[in-house]
C-alpha atoms as a PDB file:
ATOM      1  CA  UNK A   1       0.000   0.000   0.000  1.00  0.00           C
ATOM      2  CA  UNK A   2       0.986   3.235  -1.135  1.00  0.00           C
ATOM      3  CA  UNK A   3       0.482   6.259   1.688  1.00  0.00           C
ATOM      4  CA  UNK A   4       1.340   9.509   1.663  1.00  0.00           C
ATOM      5  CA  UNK A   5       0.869  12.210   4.501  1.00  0.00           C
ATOM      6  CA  UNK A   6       1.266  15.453   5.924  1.00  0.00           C
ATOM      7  CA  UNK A   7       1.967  15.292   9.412  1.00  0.00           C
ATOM      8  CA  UNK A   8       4.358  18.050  10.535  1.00  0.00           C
ATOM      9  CA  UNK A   9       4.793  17.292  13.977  1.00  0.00           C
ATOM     10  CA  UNK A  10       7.985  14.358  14.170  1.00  0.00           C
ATOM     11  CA  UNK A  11       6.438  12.748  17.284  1.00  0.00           C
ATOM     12  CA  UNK A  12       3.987  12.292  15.413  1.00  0.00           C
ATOM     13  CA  UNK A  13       5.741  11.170  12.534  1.00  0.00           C
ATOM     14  CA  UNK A  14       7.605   8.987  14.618  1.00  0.00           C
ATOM     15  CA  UNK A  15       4.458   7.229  16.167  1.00  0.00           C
ATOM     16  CA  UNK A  16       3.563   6.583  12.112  1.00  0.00           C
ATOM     17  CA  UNK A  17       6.902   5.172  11.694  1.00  0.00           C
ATOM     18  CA  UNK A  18       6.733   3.110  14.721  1.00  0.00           C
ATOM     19  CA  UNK A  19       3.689   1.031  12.788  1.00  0.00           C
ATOM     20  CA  UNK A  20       6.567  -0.211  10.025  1.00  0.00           C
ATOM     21  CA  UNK A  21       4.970   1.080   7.222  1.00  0.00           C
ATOM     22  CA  UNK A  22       6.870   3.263   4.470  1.00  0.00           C
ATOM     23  CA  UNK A  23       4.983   6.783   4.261  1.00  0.00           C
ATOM     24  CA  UNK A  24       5.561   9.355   1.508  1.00  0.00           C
ATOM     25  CA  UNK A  25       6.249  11.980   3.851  1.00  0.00           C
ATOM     26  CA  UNK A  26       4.984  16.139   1.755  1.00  0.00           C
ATOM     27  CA  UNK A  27       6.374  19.207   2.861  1.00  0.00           C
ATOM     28  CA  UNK A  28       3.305  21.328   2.011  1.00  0.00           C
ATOM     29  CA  UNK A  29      -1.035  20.466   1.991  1.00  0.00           C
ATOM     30  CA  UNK A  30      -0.299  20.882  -1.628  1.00  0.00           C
ATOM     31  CA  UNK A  31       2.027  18.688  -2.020  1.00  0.00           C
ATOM     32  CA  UNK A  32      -0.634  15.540  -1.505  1.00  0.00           C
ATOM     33  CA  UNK A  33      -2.380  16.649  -5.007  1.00  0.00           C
ATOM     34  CA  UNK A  34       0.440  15.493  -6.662  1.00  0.00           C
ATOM     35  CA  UNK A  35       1.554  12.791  -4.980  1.00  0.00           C
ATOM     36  CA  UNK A  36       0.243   9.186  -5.632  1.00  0.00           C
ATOM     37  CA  UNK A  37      -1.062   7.027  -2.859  1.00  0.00           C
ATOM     38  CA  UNK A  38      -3.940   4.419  -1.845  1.00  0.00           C
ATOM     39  CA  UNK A  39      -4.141   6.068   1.306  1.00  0.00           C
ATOM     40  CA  UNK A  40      -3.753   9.574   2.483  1.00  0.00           C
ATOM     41  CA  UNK A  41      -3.127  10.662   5.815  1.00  0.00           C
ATOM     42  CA  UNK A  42      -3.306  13.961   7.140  1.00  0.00           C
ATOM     43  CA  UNK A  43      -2.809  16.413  10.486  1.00  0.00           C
ATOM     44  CA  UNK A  44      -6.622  18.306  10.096  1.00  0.00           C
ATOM     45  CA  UNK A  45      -4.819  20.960  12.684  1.00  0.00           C
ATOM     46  CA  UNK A  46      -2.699  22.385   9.612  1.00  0.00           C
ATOM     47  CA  UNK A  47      -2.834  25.348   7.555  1.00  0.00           C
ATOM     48  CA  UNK A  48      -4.724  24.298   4.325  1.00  0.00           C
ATOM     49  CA  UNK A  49      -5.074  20.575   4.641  1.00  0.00           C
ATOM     50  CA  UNK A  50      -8.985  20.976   4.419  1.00  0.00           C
ATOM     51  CA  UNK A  51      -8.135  22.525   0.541  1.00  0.00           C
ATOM     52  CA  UNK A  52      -5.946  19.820  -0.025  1.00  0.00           C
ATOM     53  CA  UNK A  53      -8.255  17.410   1.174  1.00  0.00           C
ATOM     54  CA  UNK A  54     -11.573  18.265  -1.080  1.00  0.00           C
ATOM     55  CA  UNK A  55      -8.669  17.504  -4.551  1.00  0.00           C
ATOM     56  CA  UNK A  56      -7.693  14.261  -3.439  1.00  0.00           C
ATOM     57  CA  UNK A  57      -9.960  11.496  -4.988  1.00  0.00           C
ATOM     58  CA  UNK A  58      -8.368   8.468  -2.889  1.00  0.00           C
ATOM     59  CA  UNK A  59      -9.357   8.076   0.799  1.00  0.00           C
ATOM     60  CA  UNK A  60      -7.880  10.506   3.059  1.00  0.00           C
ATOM     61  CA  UNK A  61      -8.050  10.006   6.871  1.00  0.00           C
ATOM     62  CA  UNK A  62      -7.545  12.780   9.140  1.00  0.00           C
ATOM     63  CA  UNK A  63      -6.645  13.153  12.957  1.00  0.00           C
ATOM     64  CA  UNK A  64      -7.174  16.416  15.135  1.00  0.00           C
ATOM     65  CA  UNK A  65      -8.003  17.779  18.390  1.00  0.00           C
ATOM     66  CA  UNK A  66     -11.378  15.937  20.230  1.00  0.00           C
ATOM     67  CA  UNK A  67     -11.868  19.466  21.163  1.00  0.00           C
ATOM     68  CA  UNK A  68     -11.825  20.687  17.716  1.00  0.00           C
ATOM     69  CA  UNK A  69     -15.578  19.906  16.553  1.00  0.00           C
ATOM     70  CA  UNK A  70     -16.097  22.268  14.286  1.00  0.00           C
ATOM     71  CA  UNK A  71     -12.873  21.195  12.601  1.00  0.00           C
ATOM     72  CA  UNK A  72     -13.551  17.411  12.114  1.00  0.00           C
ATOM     73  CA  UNK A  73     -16.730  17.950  11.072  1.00  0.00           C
ATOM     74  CA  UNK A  74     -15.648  20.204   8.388  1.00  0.00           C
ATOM     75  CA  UNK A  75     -13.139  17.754   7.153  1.00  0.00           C
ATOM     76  CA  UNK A  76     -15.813  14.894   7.125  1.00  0.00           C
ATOM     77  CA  UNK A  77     -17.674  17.768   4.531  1.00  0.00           C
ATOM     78  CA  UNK A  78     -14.832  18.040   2.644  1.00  0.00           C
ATOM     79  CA  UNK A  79     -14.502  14.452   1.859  1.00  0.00           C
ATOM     80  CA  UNK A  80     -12.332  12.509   4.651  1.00  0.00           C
ATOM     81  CA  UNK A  81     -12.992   9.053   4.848  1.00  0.00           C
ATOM     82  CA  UNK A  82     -12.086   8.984   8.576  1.00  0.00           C
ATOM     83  CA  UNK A  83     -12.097  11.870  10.937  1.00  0.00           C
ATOM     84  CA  UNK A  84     -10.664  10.870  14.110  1.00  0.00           C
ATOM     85  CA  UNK A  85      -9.460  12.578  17.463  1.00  0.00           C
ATOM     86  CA  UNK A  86      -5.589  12.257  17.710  1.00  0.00           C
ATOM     87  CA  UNK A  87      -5.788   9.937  20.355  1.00  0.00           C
ATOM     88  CA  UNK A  88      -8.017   7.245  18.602  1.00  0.00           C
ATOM     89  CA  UNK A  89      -6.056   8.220  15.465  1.00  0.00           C
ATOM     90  CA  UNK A  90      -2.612   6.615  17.104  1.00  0.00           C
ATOM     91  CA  UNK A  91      -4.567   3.878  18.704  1.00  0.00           C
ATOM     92  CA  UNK A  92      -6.303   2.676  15.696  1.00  0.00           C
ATOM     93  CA  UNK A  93      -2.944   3.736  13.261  1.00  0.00           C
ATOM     94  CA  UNK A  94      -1.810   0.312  12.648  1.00  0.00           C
ATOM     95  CA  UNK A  95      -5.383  -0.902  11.455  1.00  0.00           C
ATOM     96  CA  UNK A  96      -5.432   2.347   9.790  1.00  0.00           C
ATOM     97  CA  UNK A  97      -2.112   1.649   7.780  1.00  0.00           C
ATOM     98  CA  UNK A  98      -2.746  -2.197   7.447  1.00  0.00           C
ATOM     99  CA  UNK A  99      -5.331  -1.452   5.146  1.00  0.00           C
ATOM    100  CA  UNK A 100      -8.822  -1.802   7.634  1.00  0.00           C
ATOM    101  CA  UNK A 101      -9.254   1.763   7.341  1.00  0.00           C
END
């Protein structure tokens, strides 16, 4: 499986690495547009991810604050498969990447 994300924070990035899986790590939202992947995942907390997110036709799951409503529920609108709080994100990550997304 193919992934690509944008997940600035390295903790976080190393938490994703911890799972084994190769990621296609983007320096930019806008970066994901171009980049090929069967699955897309994505820090919803970012500067322009949500614009990123509604040109990206493969599944996309995103992660944010559980505090954040608003936020999640916007990214559900603009076409996330998942929208998870950041703690069930890294509990559920190595389903996520396995493929049982």
């Amino acid at each position: 499986m193919n992934i690509a994300g944008f997940v600035p924070d390295l903790m976080d990035r190393s938490r994703v690495a911890a799972t084994g899986v190769a990621v296609v790590w983007v320096k930019t939202p806008a970066d994901l547009v171009a980049t090929p992947a069967d699955l897309v995942i994505v820090d919803l907390s970012r500067p322009g991810v949500l614009d990123a997110v509604t040109r990206l036709t493969g599944p996309v799951v995103g992660f944010a604050s559980h505090v954040d409503r608003e936020l999640l529920a916007a990214a559900k609108a603009a076409g996330c498969r998942q929208v998870l709080a950041r703690s069930a994100f890294f509990s559920r990550l190595p389903e996520i990447v396995g493929g049982n997304a």
